[in-house]
C-alpha atoms as a PDB file:
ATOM      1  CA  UNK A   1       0.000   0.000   0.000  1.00  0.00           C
ATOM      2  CA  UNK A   2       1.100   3.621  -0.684  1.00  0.00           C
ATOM      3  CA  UNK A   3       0.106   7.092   0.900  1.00  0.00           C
ATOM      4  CA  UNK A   4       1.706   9.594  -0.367  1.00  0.00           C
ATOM      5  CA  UNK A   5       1.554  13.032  -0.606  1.00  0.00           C
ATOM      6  CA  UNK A   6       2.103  15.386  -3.884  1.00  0.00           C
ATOM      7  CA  UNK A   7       3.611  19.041  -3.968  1.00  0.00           C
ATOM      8  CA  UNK A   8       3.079  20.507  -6.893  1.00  0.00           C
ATOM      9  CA  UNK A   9       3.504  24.272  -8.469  1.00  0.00           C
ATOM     10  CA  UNK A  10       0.673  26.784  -8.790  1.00  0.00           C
ATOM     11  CA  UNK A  11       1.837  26.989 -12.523  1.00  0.00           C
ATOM     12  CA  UNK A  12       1.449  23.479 -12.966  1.00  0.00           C
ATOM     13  CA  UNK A  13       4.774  22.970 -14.243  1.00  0.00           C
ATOM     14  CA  UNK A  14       5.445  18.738 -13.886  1.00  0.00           C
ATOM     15  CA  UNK A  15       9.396  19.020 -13.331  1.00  0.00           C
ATOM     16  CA  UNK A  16       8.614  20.413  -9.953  1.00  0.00           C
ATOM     17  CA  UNK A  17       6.631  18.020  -8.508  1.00  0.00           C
ATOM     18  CA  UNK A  18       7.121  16.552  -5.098  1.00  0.00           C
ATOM     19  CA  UNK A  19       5.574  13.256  -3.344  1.00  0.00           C
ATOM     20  CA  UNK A  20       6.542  12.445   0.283  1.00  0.00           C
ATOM     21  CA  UNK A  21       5.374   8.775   1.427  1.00  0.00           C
ATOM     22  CA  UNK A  22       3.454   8.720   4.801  1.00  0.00           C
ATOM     23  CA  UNK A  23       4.436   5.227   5.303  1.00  0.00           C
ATOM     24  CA  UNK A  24       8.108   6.119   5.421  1.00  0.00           C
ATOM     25  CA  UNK A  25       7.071   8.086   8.639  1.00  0.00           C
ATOM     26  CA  UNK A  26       5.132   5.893  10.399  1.00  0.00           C
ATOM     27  CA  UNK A  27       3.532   2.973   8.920  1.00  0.00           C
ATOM     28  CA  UNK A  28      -0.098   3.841  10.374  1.00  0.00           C
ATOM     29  CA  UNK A  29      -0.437   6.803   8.672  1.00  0.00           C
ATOM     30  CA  UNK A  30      -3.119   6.527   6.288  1.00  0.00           C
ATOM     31  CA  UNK A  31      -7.359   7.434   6.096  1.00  0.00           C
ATOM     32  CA  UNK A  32      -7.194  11.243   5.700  1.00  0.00           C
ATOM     33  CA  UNK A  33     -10.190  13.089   4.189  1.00  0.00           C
ATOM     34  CA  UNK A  34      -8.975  16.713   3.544  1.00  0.00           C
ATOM     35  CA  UNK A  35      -6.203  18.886   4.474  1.00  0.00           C
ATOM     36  CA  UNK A  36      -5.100  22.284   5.697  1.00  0.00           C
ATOM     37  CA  UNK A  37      -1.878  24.842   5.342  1.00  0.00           C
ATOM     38  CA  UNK A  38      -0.495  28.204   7.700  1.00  0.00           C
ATOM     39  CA  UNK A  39       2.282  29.911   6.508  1.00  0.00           C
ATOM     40  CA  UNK A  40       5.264  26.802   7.660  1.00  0.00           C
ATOM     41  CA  UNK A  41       3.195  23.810   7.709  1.00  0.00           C
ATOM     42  CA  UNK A  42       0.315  21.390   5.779  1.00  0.00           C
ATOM     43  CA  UNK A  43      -1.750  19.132   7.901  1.00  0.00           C
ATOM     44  CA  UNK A  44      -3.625  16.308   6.865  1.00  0.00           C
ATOM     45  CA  UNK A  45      -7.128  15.926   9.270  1.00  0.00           C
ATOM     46  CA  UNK A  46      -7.617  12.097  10.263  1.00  0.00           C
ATOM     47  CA  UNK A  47     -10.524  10.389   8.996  1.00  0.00           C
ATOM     48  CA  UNK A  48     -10.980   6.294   9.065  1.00  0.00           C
ATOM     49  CA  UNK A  49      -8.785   3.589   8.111  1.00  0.00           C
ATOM     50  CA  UNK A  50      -9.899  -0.063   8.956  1.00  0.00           C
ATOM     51  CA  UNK A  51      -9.108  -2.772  11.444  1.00  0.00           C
ATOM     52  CA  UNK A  52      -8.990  -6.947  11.302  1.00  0.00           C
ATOM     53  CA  UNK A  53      -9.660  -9.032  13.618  1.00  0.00           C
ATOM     54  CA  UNK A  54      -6.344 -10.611  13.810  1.00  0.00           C
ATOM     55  CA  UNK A  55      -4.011  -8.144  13.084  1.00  0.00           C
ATOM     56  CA  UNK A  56      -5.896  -4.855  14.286  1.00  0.00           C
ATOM     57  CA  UNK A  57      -5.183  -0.985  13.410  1.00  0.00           C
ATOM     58  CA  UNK A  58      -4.241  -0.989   9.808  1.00  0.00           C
ATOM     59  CA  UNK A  59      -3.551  -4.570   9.342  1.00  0.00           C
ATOM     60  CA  UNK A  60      -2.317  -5.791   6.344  1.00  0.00           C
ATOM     61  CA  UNK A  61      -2.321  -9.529   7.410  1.00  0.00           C
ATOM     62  CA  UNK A  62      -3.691 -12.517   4.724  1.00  0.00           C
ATOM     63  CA  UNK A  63      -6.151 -13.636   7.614  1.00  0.00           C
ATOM     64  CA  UNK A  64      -7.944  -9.945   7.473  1.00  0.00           C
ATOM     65  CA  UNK A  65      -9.029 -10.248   3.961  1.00  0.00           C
ATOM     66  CA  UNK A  66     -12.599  -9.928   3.732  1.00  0.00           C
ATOM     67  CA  UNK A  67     -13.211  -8.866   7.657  1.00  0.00           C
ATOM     68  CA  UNK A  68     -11.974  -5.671   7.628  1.00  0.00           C
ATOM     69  CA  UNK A  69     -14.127  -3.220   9.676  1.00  0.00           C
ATOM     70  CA  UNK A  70     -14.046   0.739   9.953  1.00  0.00           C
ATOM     71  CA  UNK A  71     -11.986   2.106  12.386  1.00  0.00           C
ATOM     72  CA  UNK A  72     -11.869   6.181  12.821  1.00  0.00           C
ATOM     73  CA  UNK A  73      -8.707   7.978  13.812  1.00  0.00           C
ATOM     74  CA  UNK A  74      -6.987  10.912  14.854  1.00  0.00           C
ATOM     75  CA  UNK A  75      -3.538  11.394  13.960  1.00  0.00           C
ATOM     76  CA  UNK A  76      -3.000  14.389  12.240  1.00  0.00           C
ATOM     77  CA  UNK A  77      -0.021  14.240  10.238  1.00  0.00           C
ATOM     78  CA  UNK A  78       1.953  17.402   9.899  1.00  0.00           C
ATOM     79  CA  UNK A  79       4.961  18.296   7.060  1.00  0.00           C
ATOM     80  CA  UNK A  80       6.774  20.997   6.169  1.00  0.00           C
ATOM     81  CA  UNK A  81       6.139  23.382   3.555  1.00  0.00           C
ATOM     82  CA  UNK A  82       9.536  24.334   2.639  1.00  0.00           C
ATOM     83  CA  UNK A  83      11.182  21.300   3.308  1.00  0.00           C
ATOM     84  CA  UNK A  84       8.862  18.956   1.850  1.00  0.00           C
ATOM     85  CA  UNK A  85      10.922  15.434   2.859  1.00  0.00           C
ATOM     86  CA  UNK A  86      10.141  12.906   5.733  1.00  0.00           C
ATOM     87  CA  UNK A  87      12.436  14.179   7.897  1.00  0.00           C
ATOM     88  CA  UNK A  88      10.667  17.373   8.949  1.00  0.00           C
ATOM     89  CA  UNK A  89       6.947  15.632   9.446  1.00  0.00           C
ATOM     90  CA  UNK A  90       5.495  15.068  13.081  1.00  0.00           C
ATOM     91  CA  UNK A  91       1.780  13.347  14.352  1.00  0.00           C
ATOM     92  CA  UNK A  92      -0.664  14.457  16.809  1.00  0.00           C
ATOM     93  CA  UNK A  93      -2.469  11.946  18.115  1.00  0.00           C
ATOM     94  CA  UNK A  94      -5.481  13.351  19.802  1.00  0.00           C
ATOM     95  CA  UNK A  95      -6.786  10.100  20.527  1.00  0.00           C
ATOM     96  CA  UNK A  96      -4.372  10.202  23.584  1.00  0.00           C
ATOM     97  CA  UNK A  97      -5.951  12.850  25.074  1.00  0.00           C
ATOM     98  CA  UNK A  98      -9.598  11.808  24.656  1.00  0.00           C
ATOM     99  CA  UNK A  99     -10.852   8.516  22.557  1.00  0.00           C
ATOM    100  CA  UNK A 100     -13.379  10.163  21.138  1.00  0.00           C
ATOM    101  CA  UNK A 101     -11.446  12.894  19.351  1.00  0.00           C
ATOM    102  CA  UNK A 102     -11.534  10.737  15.746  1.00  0.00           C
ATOM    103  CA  UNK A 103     -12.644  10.628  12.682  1.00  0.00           C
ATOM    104  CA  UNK A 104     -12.814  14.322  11.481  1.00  0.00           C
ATOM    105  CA  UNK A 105     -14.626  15.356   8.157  1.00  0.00           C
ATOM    106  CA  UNK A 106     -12.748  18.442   7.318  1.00  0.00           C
ATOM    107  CA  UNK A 107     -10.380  21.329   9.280  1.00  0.00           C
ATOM    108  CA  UNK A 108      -9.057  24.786   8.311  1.00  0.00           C
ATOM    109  CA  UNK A 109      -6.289  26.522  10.379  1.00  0.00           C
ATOM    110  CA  UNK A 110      -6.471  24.094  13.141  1.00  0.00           C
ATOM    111  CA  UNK A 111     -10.204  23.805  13.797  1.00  0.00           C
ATOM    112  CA  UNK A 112     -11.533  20.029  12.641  1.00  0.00           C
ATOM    113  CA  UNK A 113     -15.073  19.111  12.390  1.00  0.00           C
ATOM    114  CA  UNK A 114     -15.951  15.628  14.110  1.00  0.00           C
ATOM    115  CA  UNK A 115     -17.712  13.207  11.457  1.00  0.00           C
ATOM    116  CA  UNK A 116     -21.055  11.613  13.050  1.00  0.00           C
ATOM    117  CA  UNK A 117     -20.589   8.497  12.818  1.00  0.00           C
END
């Protein structure tokens, strides 16, 4: 599986296009459903990703196939603007602070809206 994330120019010009792989940050980092920019930084605002019943969070075990199940999260995945490689990304998880704070349908400037779900 692949996540990754494109940069790309305003003008649309293809030589200067970027992609930065989630998965080379952390491996659970996937299930985003919109994203968000200030002047340093781009955030990505955690959605759902699934779950199996024998390997759990974002399993990608044989034995899962078929069972997988909806499972809402929320890491928000942070990378720089002007240094657009792995190495300058960081997570929130604000799961850790309450379990209900997942599975967020949008966010602007730090303000996500909870999905009903």
């Amino acid at each position: 599986m692949s996540v990754t994330l494109v940069c790309f120019s305003i003008v649309l010009d293809l030589n200067a296009i970027s992609t930065l792989n989630l998965l080379e940050t952390d491996t659970t980092l996937n299930g985003y459903s919109s994203g968000f920019a200030d002047d340093e930084y781009g955030y990505l605002v955690p959605f759902k990703t699934f779950k199996g019943p024998v390997g759990g969070i974002y399993t990608n075990l044989t034995a899962d196939a078929g069972h997988l199940e909806t499972h809402y999260h929320g890491r928000v995945f942070r990378f720089s603007l002007n240094n657009f490689t792995s190495e300058h990304t960081s997570v929130l998880n604000l799961e850790e602070a309450d379990d209900d704070l997942r599975g967020f349908s949008c966010g602007i400037r730090g303000f996500l809206c909870l999905f009903c779900y």
